[in-house]
Structure formats: C-alpha cells, structure tokens
Protein backbone atom coordinates (compact mmCIF):
# COMPACT_ATOMS: atom_id res chain seq x y z
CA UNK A 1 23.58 -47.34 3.00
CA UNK A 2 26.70 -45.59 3.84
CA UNK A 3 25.98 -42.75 1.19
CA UNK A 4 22.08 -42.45 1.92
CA UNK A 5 23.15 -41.83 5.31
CA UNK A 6 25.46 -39.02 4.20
CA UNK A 7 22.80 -37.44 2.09
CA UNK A 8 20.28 -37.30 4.75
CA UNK A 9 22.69 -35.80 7.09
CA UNK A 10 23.38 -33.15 4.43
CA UNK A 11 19.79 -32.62 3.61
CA UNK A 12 19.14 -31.97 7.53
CA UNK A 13 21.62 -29.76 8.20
CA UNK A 14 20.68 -27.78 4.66
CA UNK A 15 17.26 -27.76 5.97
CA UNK A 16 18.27 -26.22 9.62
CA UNK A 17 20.15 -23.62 7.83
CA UNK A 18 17.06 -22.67 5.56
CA UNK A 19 14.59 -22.31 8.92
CA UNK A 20 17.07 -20.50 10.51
CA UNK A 21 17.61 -18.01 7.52
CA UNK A 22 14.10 -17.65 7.33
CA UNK A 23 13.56 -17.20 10.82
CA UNK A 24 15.96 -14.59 11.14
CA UNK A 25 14.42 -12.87 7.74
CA UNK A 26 11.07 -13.10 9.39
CA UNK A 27 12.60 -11.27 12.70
CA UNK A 28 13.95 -8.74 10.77
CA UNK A 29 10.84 -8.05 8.85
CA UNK A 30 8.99 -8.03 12.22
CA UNK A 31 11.08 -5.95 13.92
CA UNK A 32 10.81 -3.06 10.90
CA UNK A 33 7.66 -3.28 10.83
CA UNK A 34 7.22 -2.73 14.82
CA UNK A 35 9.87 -0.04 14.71
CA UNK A 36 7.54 1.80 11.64
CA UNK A 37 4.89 1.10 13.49
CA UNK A 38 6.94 3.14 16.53
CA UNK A 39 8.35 5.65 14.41
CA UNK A 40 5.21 7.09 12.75
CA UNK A 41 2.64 8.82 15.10
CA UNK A 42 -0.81 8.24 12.71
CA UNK A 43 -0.42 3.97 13.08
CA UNK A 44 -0.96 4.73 17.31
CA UNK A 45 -3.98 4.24 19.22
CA UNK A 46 -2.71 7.28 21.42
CA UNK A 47 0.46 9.61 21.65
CA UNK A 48 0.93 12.83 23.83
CA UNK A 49 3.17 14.27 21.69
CA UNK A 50 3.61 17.57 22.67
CA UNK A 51 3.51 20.57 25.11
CA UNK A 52 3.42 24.09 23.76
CA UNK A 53 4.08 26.91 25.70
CA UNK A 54 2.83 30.49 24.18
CA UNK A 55 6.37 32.60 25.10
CA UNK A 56 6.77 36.18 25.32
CA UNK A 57 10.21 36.10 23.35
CA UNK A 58 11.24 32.88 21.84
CA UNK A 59 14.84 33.38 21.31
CA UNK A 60 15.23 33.87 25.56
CA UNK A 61 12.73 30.15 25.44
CA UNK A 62 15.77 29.40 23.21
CA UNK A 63 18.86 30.24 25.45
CA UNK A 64 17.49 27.97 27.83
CA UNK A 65 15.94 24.82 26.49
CA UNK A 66 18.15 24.42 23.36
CA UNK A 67 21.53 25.72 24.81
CA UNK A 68 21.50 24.94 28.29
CA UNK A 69 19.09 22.29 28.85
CA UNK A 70 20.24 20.67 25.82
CA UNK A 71 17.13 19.77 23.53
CA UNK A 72 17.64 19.94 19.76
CA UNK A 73 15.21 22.15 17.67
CA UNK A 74 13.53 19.74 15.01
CA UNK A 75 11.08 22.56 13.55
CA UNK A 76 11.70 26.08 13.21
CA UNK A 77 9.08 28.45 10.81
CA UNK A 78 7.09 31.26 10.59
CA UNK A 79 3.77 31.47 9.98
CA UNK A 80 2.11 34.18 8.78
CA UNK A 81 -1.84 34.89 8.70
CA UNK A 82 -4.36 37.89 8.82
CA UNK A 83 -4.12 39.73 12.23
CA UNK A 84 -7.51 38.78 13.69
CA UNK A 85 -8.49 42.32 15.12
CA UNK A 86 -5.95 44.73 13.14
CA UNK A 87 -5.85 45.32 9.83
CA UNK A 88 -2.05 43.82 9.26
CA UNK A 89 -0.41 40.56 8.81
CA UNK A 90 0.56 38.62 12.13
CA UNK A 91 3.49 36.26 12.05
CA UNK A 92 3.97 33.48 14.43
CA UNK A 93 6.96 31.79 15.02
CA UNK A 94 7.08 27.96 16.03
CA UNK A 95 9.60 25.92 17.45
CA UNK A 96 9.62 22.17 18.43
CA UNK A 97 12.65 20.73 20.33
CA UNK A 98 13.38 17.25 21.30
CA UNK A 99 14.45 15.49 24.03
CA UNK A 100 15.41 11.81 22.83
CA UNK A 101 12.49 11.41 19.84
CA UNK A 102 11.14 13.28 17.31
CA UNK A 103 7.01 12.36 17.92
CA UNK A 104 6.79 12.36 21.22
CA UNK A 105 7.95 14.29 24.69
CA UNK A 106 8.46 17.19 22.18
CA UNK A 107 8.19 20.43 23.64
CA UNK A 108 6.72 23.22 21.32
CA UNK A 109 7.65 27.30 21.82
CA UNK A 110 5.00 29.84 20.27
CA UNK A 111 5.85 33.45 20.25
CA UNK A 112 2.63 35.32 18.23
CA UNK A 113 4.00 38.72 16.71
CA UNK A 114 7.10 37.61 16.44
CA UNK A 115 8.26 40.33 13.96
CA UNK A 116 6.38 43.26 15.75
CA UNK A 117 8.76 44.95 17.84
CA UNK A 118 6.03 47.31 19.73
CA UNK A 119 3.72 44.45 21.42
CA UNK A 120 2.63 44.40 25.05
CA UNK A 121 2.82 41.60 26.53
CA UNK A 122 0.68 40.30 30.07
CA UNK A 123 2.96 40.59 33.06
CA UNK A 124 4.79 37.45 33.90
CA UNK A 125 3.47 35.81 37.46
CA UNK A 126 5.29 33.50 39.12
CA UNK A 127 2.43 31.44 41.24
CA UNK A 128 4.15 28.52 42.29
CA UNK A 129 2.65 24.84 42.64
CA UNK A 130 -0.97 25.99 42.49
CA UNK A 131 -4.06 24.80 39.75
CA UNK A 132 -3.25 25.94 36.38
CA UNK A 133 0.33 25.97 36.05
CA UNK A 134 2.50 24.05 34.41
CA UNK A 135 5.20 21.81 35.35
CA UNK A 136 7.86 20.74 32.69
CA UNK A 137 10.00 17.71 33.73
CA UNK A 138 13.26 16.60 32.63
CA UNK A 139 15.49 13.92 33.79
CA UNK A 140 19.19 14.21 32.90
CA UNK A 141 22.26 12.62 33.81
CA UNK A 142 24.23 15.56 33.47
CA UNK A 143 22.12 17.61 36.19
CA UNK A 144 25.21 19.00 37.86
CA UNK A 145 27.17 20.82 34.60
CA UNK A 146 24.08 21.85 33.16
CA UNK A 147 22.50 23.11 36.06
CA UNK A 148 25.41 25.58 36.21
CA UNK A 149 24.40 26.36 32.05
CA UNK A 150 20.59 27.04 33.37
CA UNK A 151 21.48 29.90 36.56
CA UNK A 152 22.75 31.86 33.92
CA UNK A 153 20.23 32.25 31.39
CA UNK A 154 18.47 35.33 31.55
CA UNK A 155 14.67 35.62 33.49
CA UNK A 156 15.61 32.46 35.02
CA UNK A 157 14.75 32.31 39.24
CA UNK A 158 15.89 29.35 40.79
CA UNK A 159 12.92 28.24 43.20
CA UNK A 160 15.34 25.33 44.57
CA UNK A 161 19.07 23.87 43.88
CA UNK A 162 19.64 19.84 43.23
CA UNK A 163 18.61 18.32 46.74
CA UNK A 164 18.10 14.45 47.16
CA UNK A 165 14.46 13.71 47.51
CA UNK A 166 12.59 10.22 48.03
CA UNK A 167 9.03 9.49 46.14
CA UNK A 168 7.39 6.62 46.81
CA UNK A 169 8.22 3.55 44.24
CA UNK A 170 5.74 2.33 41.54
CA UNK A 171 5.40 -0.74 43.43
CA UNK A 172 4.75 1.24 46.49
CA UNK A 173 6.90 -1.59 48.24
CA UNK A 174 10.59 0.49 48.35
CA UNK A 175 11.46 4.54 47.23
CA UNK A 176 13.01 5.94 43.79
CA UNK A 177 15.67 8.55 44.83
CA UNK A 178 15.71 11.98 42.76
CA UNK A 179 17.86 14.71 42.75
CA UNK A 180 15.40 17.50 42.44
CA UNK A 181 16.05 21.00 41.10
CA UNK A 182 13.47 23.70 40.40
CA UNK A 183 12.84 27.04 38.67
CA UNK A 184 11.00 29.67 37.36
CA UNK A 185 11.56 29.75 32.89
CA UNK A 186 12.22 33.00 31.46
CA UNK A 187 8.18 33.15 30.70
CA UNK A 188 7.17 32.08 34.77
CA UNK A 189 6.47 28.53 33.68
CA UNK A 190 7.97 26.06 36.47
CA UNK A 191 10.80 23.69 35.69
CA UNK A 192 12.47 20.24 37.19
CA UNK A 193 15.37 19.29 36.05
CA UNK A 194 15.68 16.07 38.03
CA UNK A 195 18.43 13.46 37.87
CA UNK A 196 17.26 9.73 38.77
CA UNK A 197 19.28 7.59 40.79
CA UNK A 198 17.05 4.49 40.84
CA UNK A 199 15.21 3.08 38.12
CA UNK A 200 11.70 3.36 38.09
C-alpha cells in the first residue's frame, strides 16, 4: 500500500510537470505567433503606417529628423523613372525613418529630382494651424536637450518654446499635462515636439 502510494504521488507530480511544460510551450507558441502577427503589416485589418512629406532638399529633412530629433533611417534609395514631361530620366530619392517600429508611425521624406541641381522649387509658406496643413507629432522624453539640437538646424522657425499646457483627459474626468513645443520644418510643415507628463 505503502509503495502504490509512492507511485501515485510520483505519477502526479510527473503529470503537473508535463501540463505545466506544455502550458508554457503553448504560451510561447502563442505569444510568437501574436508577435508575427504584430510584426508583419499584410496579417492587419488596418495600419497607418506612414506619412510622407514631398521635401524640397532631403538632406536639410535629414539634419533635422534623423540628427536632431533622433529617428533612425530604415530605407534609403533612389528611384529612377522617365521624366513625365521632359525628355530625361528623373530620380527620386526616398527615405523612411522610424520612431520606435519599423511598420508603423514611420515618417517618409520624398525629394523628386534629387540629382538635378537646376530645379525650381514652389516658395515655402508658412500658414500656420489652418485646413490643409500638416501637423507632425512627437513625444519625447528628452524634449529639453534635443530641443536645443532642433533651434539649430537650418530653415527651422520656432513658432513656440516648451510651455506646460493642459488637454482635456481621455476620460474627460481629469487633464493630461504636455510640455508643448512648436515649429516651422525646414520645408514649412508644422512640428510638436511634446513631452508627456501624465499618461494617457
């Protein structure tokens, strides 16, 4: 009796270990599958996954969101097609930079001529806040030091330094805190480059 006691005991715990193992297996698997699922933009009902903005000259874009801002360039090529009104080749240059991933939130810079060193280009207007503009925003934790990095790229105009501001919460019952900053890019699109102090 003693023994068969001693077996089952053995058998139980040999069985808990088993679940567990495939448990943990099954997890695992589950978790992959969710994070391929993630990581590849074709299996999603929906992505915005990028902003483009046609520049005037790319490597300024560059100096800004790259070196000051920070983002990391992901794609960088040329593309080269039939000019569509001149008898010549055109070639395009497009960049995509990241923020934190790789499919989504990515912005995109598009300079067309790139190589052609005589183009005219539409002058740049600065309109503010007003229907159809853009407005690129960026949260950062590091608002202060690179703040500094963005005054002194050039064709930047600073339209307002960090100042604490208070939106309304998503619950509507309390406020999220910002630390707001604004500007004009090299190209006249408007910037924030915000640092939270609440969560959302």
């Amino acid at each position: 009796m003693k023994e068969y006691f001693f077996r089952m005991v053995l058998v139980f715990a040999l069985l808990l270990i088993h679940t567990g193992h495939s448990q943990n297996t099954e997890a695992t698997n589950t978790q992959k599958k969710s994070s391929d699922n993630i990581i590849q933009p074709k299996d999603m009902h929906l992505v915005f996954r990028r902003t483009t903005l046609i520049v005037r000259d790319i490597e300024k874009s560059l100096m800004l969101y790259r070196d000051a801002i920070g983002m990391e360039v992901i794609y960088d090529n040329l593309i080269r097609r039939p000019h569509p009104e001149e008898d010549r080749e055109q070639v395009l240059r497009l960049v995509f930079l990241k923020a934190t991933n790789s499919f989504y939130g990515v912005l995109g810079l598009l300079e067309y001529d790139y190589e052609n060193k005589n183009k005219t280009d539409k002058p740049i207007r600065r309109e503010g806040f007003t229907a159809q503009n853009v407005v690129l925003l960026f949260n950062s934790v590091n608002q202060e030091e690179q703040f500094k990095k963005i005054k002194e790229v050039p064709g930047i105009e600073i339209m307002g330094e960090p100042t604490l501001t208070e939106y309304p919460s998503y619950d509507g019952k309390s406020v999220t805190r910002v630390m707001v900053s604004k500007f004009y890019d090299p190209d006249g699109f408007i910037v924030e480059f915000n640092k939270l102090l609440d969560n959302l």
